[in-house]
C-alpha atoms as a PDB file:
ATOM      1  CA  UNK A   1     103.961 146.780  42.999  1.00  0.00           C
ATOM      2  CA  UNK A   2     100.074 145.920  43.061  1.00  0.00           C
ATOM      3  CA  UNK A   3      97.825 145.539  46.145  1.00  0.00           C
ATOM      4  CA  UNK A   4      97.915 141.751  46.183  1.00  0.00           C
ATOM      5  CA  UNK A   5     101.999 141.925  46.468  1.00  0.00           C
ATOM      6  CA  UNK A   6     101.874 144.370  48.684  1.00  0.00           C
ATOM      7  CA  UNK A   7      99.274 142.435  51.496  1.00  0.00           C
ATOM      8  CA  UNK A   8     101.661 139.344  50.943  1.00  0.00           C
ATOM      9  CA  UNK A   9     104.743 141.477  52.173  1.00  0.00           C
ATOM     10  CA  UNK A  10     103.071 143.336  55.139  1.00  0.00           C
ATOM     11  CA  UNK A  11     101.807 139.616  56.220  1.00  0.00           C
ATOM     12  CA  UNK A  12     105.367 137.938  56.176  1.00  0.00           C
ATOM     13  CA  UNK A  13     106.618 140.798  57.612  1.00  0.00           C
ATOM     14  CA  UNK A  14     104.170 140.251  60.674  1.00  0.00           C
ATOM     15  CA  UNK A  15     105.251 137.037  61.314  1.00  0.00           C
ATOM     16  CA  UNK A  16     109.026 136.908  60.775  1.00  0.00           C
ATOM     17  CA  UNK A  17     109.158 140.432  63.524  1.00  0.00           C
ATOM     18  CA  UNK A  18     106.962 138.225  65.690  1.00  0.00           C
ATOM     19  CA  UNK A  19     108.781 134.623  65.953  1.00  0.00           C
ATOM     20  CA  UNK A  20     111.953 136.427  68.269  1.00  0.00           C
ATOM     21  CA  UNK A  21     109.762 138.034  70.515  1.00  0.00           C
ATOM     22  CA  UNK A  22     108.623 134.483  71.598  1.00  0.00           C
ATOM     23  CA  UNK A  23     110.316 132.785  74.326  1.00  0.00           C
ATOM     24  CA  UNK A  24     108.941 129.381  74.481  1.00  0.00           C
ATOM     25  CA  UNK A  25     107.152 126.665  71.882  1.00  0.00           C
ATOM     26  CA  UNK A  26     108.598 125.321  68.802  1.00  0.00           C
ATOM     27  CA  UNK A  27     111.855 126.424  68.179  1.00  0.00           C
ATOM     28  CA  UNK A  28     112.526 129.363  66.061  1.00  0.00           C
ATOM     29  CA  UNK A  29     113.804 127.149  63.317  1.00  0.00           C
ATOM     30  CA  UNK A  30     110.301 124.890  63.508  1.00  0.00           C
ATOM     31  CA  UNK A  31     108.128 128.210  63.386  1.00  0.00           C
ATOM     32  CA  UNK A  32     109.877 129.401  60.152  1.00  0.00           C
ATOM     33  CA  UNK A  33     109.248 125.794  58.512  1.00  0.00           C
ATOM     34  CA  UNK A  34     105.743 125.797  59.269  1.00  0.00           C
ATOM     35  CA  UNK A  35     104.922 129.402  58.476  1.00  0.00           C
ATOM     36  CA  UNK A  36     106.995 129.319  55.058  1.00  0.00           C
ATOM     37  CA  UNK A  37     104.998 125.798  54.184  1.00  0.00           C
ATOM     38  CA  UNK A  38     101.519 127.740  54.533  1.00  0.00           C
ATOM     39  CA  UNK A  39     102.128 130.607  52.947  1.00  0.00           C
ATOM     40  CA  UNK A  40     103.253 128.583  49.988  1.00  0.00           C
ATOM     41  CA  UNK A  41     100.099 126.594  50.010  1.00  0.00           C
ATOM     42  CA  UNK A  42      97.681 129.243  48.281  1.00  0.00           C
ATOM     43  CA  UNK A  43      94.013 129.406  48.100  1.00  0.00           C
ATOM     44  CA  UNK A  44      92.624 132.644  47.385  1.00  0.00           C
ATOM     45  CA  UNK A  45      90.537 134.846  49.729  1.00  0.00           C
ATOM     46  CA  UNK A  46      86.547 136.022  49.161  1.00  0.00           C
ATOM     47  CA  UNK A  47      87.547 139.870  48.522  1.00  0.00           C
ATOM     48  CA  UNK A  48      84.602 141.123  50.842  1.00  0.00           C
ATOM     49  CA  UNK A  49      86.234 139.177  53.584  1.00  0.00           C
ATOM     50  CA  UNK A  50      89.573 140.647  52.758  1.00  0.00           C
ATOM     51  CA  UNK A  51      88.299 143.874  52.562  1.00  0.00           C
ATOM     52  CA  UNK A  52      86.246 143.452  56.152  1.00  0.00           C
ATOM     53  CA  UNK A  53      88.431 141.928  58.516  1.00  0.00           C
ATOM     54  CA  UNK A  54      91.493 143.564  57.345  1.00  0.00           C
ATOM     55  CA  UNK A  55      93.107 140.217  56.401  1.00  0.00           C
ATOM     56  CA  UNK A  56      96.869 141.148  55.256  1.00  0.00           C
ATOM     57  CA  UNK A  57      96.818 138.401  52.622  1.00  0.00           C
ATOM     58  CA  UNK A  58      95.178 137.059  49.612  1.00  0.00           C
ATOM     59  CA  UNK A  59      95.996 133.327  51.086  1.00  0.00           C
ATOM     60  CA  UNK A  60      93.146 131.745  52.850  1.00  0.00           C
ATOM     61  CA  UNK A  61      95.652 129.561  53.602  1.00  0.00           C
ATOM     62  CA  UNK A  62      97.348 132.312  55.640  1.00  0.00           C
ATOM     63  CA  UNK A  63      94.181 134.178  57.200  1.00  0.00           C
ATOM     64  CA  UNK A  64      92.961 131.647  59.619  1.00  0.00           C
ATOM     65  CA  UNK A  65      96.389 131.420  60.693  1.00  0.00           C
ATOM     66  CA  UNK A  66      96.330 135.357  61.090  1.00  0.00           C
ATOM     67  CA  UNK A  67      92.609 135.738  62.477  1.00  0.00           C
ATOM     68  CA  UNK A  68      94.239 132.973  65.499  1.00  0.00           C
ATOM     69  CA  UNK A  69      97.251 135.221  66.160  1.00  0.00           C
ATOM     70  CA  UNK A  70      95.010 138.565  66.014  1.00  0.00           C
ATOM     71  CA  UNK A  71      92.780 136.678  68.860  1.00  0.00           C
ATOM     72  CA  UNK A  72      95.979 135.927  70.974  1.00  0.00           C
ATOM     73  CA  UNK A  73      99.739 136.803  70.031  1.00  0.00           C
ATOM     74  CA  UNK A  74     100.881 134.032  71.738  1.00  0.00           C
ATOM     75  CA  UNK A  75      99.351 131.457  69.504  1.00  0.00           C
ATOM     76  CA  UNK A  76     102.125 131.756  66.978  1.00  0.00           C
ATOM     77  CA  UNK A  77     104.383 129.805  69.265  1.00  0.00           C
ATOM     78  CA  UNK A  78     102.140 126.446  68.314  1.00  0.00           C
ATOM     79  CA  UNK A  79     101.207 127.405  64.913  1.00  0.00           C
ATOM     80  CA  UNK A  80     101.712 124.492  62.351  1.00  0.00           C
ATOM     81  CA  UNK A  81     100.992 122.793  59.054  1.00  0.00           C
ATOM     82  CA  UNK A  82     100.393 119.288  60.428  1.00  0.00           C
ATOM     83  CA  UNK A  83     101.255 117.651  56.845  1.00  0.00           C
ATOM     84  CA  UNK A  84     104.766 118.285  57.807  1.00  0.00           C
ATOM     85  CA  UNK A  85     104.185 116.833  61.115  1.00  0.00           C
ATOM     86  CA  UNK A  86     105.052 113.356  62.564  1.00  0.00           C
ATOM     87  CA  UNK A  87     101.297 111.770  63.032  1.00  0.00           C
ATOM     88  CA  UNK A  88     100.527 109.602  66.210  1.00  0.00           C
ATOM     89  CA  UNK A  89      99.218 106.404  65.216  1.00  0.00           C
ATOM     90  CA  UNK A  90      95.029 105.743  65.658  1.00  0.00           C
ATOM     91  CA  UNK A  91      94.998 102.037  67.703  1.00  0.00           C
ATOM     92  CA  UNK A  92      90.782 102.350  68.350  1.00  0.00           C
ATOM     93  CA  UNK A  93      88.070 103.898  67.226  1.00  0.00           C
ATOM     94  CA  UNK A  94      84.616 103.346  67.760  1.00  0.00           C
ATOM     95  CA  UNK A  95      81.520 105.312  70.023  1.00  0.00           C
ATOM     96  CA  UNK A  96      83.273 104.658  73.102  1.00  0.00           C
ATOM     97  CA  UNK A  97      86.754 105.649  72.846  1.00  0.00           C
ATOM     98  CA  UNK A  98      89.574 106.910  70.970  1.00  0.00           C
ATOM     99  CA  UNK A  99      93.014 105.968  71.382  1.00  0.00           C
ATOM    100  CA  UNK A 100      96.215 106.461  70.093  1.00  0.00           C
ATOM    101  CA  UNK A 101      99.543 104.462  70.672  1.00  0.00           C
ATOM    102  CA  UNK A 102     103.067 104.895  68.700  1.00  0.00           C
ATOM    103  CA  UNK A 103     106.374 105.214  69.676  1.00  0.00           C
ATOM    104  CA  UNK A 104     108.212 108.462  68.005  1.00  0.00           C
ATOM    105  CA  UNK A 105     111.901 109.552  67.798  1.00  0.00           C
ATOM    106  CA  UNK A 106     111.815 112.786  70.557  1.00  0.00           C
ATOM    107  CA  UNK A 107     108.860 111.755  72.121  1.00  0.00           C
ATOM    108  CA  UNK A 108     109.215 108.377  73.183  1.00  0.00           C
ATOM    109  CA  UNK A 109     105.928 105.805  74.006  1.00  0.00           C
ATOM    110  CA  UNK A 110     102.797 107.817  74.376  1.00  0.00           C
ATOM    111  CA  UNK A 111      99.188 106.411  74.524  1.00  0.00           C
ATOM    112  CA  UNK A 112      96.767 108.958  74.349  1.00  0.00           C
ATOM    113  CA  UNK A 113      92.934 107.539  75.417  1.00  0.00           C
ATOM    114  CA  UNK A 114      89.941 109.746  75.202  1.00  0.00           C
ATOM    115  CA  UNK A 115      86.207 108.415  76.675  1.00  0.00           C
ATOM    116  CA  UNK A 116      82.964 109.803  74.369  1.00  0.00           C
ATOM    117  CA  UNK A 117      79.681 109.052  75.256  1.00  0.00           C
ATOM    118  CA  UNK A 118      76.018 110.386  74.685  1.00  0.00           C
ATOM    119  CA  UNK A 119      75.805 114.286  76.387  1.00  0.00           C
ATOM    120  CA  UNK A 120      74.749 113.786  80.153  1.00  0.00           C
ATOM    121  CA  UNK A 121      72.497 116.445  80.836  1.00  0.00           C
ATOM    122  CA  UNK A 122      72.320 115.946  84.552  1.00  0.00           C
ATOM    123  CA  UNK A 123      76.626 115.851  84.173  1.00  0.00           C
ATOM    124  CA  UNK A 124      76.676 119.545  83.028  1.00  0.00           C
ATOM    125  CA  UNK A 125      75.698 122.813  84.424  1.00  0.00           C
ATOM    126  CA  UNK A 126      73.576 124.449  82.030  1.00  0.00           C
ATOM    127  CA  UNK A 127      72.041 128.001  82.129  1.00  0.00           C
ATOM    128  CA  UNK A 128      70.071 130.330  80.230  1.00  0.00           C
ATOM    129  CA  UNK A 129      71.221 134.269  79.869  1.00  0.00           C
ATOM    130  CA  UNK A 130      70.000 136.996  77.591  1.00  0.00           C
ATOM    131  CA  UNK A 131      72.233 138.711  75.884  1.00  0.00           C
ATOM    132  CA  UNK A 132      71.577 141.223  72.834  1.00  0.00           C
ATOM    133  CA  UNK A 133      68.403 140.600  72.227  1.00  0.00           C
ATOM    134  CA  UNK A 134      69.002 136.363  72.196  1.00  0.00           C
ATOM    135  CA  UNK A 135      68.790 133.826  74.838  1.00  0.00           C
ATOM    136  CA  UNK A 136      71.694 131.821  75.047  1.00  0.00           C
ATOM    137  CA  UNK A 137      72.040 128.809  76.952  1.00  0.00           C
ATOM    138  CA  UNK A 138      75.454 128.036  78.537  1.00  0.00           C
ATOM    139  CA  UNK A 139      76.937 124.864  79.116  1.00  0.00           C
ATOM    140  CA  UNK A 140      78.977 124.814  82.265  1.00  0.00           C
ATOM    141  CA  UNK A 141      79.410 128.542  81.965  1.00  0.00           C
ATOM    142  CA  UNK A 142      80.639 128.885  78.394  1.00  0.00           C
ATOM    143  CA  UNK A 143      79.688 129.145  75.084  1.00  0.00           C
ATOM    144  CA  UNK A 144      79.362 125.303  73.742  1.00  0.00           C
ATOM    145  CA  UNK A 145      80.990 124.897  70.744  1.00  0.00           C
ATOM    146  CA  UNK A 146      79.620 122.178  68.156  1.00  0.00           C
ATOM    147  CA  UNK A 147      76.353 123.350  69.188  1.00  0.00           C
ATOM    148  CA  UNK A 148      73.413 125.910  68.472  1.00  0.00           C
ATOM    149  CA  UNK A 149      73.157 127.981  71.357  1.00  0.00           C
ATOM    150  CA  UNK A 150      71.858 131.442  70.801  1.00  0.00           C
ATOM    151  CA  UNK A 151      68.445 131.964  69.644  1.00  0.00           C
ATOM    152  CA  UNK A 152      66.119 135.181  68.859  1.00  0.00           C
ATOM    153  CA  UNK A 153      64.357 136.963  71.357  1.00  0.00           C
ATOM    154  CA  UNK A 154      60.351 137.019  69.763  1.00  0.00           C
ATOM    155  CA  UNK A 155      58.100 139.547  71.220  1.00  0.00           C
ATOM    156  CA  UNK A 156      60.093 139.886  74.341  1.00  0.00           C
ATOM    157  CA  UNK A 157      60.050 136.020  74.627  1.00  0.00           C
ATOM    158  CA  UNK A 158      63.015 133.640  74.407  1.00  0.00           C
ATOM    159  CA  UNK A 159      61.643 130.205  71.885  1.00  0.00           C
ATOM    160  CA  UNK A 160      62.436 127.524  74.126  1.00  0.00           C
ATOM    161  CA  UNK A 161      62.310 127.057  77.962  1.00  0.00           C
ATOM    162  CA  UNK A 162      65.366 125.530  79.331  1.00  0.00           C
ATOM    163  CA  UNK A 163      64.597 122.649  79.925  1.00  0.00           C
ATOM    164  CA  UNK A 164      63.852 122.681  76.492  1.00  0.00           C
ATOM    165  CA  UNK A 165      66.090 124.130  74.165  1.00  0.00           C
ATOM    166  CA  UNK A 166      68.040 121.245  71.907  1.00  0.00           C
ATOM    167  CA  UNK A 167      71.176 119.897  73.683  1.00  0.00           C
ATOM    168  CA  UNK A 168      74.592 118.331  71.967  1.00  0.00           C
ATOM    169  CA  UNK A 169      74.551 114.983  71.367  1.00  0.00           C
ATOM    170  CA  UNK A 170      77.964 113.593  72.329  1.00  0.00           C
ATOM    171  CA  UNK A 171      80.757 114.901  74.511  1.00  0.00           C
ATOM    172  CA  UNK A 172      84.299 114.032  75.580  1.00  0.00           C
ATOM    173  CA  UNK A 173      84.195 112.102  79.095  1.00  0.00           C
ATOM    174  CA  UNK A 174      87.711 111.845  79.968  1.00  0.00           C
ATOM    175  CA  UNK A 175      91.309 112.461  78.816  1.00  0.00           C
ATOM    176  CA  UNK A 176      94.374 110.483  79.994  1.00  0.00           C
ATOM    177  CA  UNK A 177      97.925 110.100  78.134  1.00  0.00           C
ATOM    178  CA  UNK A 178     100.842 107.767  79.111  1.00  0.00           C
ATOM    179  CA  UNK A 179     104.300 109.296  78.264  1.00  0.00           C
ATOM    180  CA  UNK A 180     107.293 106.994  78.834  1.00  0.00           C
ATOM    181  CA  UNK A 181     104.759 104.870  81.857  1.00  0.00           C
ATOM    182  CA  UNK A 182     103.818 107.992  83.613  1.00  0.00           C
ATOM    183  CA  UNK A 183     100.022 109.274  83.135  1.00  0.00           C
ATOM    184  CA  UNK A 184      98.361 112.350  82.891  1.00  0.00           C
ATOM    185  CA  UNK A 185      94.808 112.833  83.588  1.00  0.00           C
ATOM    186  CA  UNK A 186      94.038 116.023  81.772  1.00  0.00           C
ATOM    187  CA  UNK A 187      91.322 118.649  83.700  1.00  0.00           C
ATOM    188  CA  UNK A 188      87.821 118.431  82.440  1.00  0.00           C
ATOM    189  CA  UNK A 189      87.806 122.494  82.368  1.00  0.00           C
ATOM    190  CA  UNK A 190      89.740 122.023  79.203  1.00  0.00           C
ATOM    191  CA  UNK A 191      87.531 120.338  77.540  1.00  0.00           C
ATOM    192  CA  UNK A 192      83.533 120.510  78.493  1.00  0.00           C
ATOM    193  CA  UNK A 193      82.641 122.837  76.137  1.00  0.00           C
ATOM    194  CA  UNK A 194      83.512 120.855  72.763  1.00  0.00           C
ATOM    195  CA  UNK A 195      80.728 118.793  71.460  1.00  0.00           C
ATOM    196  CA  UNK A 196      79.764 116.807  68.638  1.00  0.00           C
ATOM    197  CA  UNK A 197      82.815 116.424  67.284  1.00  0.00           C
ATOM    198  CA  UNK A 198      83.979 113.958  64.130  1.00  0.00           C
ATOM    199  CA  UNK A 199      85.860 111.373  66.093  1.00  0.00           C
ATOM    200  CA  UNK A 200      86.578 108.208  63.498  1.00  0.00           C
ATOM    201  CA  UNK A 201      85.776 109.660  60.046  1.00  0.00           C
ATOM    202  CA  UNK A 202      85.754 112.736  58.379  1.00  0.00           C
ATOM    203  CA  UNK A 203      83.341 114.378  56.017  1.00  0.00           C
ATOM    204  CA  UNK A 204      84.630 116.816  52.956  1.00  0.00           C
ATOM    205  CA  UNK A 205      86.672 119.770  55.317  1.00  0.00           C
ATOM    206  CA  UNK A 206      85.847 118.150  58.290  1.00  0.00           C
ATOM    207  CA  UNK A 207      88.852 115.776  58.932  1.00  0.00           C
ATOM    208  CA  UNK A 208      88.273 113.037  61.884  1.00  0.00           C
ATOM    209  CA  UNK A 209      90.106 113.295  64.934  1.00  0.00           C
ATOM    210  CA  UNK A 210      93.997 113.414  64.745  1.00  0.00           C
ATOM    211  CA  UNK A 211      97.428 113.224  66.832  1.00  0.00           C
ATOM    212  CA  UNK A 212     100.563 114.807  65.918  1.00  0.00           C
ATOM    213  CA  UNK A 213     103.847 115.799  67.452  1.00  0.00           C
ATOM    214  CA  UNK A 214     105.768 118.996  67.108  1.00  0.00           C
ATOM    215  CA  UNK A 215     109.088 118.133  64.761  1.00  0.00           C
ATOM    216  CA  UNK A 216     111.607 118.228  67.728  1.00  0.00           C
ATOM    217  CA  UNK A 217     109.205 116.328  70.180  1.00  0.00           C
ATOM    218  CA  UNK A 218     108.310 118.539  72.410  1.00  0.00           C
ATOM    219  CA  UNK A 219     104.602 118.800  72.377  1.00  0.00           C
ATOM    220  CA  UNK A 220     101.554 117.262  70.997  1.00  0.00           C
ATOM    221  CA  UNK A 221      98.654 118.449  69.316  1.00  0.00           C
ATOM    222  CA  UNK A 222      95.520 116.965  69.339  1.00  0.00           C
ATOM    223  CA  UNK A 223      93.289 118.026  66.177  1.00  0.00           C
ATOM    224  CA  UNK A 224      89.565 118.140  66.515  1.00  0.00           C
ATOM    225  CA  UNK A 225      86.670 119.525  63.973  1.00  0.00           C
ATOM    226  CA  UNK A 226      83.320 119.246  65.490  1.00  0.00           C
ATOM    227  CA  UNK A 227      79.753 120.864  65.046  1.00  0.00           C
ATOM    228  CA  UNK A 228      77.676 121.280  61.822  1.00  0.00           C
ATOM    229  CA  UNK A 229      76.610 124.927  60.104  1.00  0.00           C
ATOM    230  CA  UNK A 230      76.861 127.056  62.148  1.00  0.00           C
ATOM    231  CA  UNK A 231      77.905 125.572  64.630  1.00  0.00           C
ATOM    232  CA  UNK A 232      81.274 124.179  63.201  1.00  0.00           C
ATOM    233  CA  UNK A 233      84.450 124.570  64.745  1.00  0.00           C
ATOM    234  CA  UNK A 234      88.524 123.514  64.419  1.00  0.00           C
ATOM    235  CA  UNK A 235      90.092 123.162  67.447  1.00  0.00           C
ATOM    236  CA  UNK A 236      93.879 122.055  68.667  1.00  0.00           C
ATOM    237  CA  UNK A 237      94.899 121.298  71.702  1.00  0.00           C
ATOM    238  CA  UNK A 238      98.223 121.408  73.093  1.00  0.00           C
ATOM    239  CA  UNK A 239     100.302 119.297  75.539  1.00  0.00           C
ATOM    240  CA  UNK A 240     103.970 119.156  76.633  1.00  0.00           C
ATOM    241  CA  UNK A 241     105.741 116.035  76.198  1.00  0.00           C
ATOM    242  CA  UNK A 242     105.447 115.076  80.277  1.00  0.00           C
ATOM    243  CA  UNK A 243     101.430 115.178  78.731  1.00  0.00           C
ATOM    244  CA  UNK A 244     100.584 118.687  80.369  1.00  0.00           C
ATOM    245  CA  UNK A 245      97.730 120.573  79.114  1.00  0.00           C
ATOM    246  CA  UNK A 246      99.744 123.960  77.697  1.00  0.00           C
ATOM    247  CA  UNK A 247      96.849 125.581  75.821  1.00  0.00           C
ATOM    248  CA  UNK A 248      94.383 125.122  72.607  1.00  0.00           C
ATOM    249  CA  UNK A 249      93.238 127.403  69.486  1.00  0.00           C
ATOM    250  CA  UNK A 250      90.208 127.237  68.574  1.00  0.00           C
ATOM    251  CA  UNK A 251      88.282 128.563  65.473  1.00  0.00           C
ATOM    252  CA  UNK A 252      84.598 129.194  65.250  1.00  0.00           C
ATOM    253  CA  UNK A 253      82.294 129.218  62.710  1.00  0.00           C
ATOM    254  CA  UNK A 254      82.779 133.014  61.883  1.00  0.00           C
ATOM    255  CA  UNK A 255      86.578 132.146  61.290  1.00  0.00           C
ATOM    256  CA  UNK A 256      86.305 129.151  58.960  1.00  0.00           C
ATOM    257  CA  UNK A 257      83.654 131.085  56.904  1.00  0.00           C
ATOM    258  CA  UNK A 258      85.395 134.135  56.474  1.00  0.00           C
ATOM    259  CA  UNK A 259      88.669 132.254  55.306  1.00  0.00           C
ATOM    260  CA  UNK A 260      87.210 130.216  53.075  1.00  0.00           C
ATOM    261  CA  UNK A 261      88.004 126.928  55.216  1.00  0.00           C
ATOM    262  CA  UNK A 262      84.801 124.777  54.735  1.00  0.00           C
ATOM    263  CA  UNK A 263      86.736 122.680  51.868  1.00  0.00           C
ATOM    264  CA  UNK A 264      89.070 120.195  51.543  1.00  0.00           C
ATOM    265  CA  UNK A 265      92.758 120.601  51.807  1.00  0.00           C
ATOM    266  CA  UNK A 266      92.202 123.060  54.420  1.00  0.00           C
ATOM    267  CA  UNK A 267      95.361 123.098  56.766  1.00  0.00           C
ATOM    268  CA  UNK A 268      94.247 124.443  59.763  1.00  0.00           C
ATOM    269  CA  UNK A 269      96.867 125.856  62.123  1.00  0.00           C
END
């Protein structure tokens, strides 16, 4: 048995030993589905990043979905390929808002809205820290993905003051989905640290913003792919089907790049 056969077997064996320790999420039956559909979807690995990051798999496929359960076990509850998932239907999209309206078997009426606008400066608390020899500037306390924020210390100097260093250019405003009549207004803490995200189109990898539900109804996952370079991330987000914010994976740009996931047909998770 070679090396390559070997990986694939230590990987499945990960994940099938993993699924009954799990007590909530997609059902058992929906976990095997979606894990079996990705690992049958193959695109090969960069050996240096196999060799690195101890990736048990020649499936790039199969390594972003590993590098997110390595991060935090408990993703693997909410782990899908969203090809095999019932979409949410787009209504409007433009530089305002996003919304989404369908009815689904499960799930019932939902209407998802989300308000974008231009970045409000004054809005957000932003900082400046050193850390490692960079100055990084924080946007209301965290790391902002979808945009540069780290830069090199120069002769004991950080580049830019901070009032000057460059700033995203859009962000999301506000988040509110309808189940059934009842609304949810989901907590901003979720999501102020996402920016510039790809809202009504796409561009090669980077798909534009998308709404699924899970196969038996139960939750809904909101897709977003956002930033540029380095500063490129996939994100999901995860609701219940009352619309209450569970939890979201997120991959950075140290992720995609090391699974080869800056092309198109990339899955995601």
């Amino acid at each position: 048995m070679n090396r390559k056969h070997i990986k694939r077997m230590i990987s499945i064996l990960f994940f099938f030993l993993l699924v009954p320790m799990l007590s909530y999420g997609q059902k058992q039956e929906e976990y095997r589905i979606h894990l079996k559909s990705i690992d049958t979807t193959y695109f090969e690995m960069l050996k240096v990043y196999e060799d690195v990051r101890m990736y048990y798999t020649t499936n790039a496929n199969l390594a972003i979905v590993q590098a997110m359960i390595k991060r935090d076990t408990s993703h693997l509850k909410f782990i899908s390929n969203r090809n095999l998932l019932p979409q949410i239907k787009r209504k409007l999209c433009d530089t305002t808002q996003v919304v989404f309206q369908d009815s689904l078997k499960g799930l019932g009426e939902i209407h998802f809205k989300m308000n974008i606008g231009k970045f409000d400066e004054a809005a957000n608390q932003i900082t400046l820290v050193e850390k490692e020899g960079y100055g990084c500037r924080l946007i209301n306390g965290k790391n902002p993905y979808g945009a540069d924020f780290c830069y090199s210390i120069t002769n004991g100097k950080i580049p830019y003051k901070e009032d000057e260093m460059p700033l995203p250019y859009e962000e999301i405003k506000s988040i509110e989905i309808t189940l059934n009549g009842t609304k949810k207004t989901i907590p901003k803490d979720v999501y102020n640290d996402l920016f510039d995200f790809y809202t009504c189109e796409g561009e090669y990898s980077k798909r534009q913003m998308e709404l699924y539900s899970s196969l038996n109804g139960d939750y809904i996952y909101l897709y977003i792919y956002g930033g540029s370079a380095a500063s490129s991330y996939f994100t999901k987000l995860i609701f219940d089907k009352e619309g209450k914010y569970i939890t979201r994976i997120i991959a950075d740009y140290r992720d995609l790049l090391e699974t080869r996931s800056f092309r198109e047909g990339f899955i995601g998770f």
